[in-house]
Protein backbone atom coordinates (compact mmCIF):
# COMPACT_ATOMS: atom_id res chain seq x y z
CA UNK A 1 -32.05 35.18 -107.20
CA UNK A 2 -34.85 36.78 -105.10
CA UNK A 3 -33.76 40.01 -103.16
CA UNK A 4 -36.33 42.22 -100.63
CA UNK A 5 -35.49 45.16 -98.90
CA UNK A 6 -37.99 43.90 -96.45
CA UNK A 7 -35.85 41.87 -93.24
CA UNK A 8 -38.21 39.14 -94.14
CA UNK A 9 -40.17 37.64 -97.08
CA UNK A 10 -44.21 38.35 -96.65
CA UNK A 11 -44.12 41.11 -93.80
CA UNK A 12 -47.99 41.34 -93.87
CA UNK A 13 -48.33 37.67 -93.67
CA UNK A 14 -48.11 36.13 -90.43
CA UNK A 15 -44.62 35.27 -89.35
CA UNK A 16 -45.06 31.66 -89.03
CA UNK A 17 -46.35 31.71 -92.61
CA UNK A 18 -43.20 34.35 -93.52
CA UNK A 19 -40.73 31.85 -92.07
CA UNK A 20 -42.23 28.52 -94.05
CA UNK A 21 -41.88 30.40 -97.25
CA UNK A 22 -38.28 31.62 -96.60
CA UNK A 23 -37.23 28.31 -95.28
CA UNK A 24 -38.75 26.76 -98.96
CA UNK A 25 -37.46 29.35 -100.82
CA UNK A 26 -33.72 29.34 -99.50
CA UNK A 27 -33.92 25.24 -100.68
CA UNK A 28 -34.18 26.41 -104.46
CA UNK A 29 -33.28 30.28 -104.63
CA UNK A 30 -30.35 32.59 -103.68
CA UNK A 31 -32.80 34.93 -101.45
CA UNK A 32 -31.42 38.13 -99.76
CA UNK A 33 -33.54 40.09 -97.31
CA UNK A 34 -32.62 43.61 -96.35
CA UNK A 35 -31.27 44.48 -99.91
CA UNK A 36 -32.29 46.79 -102.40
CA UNK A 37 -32.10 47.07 -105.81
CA UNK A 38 -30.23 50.46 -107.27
CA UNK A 39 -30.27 50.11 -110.83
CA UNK A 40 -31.50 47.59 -113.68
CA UNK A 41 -29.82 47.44 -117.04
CA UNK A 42 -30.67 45.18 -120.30
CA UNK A 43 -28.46 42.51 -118.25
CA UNK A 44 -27.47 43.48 -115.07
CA UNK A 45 -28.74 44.34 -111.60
CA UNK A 46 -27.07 46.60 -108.83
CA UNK A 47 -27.60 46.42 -105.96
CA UNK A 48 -27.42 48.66 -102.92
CA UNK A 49 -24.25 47.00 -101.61
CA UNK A 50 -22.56 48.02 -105.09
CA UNK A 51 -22.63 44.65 -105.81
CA UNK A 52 -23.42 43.70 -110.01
CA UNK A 53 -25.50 40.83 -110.74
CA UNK A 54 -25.49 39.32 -114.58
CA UNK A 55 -29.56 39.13 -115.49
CA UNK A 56 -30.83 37.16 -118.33
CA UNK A 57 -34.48 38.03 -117.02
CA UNK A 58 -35.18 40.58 -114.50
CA UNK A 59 -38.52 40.90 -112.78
CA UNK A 60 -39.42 43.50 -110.75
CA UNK A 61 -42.52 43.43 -108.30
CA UNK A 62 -42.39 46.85 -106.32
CA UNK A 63 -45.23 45.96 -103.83
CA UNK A 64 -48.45 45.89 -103.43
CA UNK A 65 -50.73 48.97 -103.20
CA UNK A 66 -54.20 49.26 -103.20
CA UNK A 67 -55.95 50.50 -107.08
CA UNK A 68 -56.29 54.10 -106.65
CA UNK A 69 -60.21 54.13 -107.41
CA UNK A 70 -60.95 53.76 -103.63
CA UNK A 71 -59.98 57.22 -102.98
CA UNK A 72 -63.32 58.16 -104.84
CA UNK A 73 -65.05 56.10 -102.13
CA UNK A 74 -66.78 57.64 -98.97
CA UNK A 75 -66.00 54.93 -97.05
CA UNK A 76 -62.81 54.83 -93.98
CA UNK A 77 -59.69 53.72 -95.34
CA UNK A 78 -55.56 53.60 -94.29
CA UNK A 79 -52.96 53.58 -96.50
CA UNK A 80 -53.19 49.94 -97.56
CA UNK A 81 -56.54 50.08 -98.55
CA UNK A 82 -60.70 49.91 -97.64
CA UNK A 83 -60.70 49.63 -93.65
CA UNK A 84 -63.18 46.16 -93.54
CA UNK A 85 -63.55 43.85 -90.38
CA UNK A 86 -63.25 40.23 -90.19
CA UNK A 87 -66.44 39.40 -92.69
CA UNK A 88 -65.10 41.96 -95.02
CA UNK A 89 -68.21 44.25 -94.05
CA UNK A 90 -66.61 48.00 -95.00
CA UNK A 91 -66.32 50.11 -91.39
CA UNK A 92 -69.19 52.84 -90.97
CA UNK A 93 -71.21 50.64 -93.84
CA UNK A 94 -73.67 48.09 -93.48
CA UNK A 95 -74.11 47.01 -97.24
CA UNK A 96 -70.88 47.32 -98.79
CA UNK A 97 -68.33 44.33 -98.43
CA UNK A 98 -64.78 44.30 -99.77
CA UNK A 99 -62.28 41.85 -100.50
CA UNK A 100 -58.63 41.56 -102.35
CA UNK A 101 -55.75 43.79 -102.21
CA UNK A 102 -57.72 46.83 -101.86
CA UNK A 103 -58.85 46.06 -98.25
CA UNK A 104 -56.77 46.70 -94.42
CA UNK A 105 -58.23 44.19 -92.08
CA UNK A 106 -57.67 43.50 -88.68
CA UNK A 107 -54.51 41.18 -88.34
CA UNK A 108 -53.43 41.48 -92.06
């Protein structure tokens, strides 16, 4: 079982993208969107609709945020990370280039 409390799998990807990967993973998974996760025990999983799953292995991925090291940066930045343009070039910076999960560009 994969559950998101996201409506969809990969929000920041491209919805075409979003919609392959659901449509792959619904072949081989039980996949529920728009559910969360309340409470993990050695074997069990709640979730938000009160409903108990038995767990053998529980894995638990809570998103994706950039490392925290950036904040030491002077360079511009949102909340999902370094603020780069499309050739990774960091905004207000002509020498410093970033890539990875620590980056916001345009369309991500």
């Amino acid at each position: 079982m994969l559950v998101t409390a996201s409506d969809n799998l990969l929000s920041d990807f491209p919805p075409r993208a979003s919609r392959i990967d659901e449509q792959v993973l619904r072949r081989k998974v039980d996949l529920r969107t728009g559910v969360r996760v309340t409470e993990v025990t050695a074997n069990t999983v709640l979730l938000d609709s009160e409903e108990i799953e038995q767990s053998d292995l529980t894995i638990w991925a809570g998103g994706v945020r950039p490392n925290p090291v950036i904040k030491n940066f002077d360079l511009k930045r949102t909340d999902r990370g370094l603020r780069v343009d499309s050739y990774l070039s960091c905004s207000d910076s002509d020498d410093v280039y970033a890539a990875g999960d620590v980056v916001d560009y345009p369309g991500k």
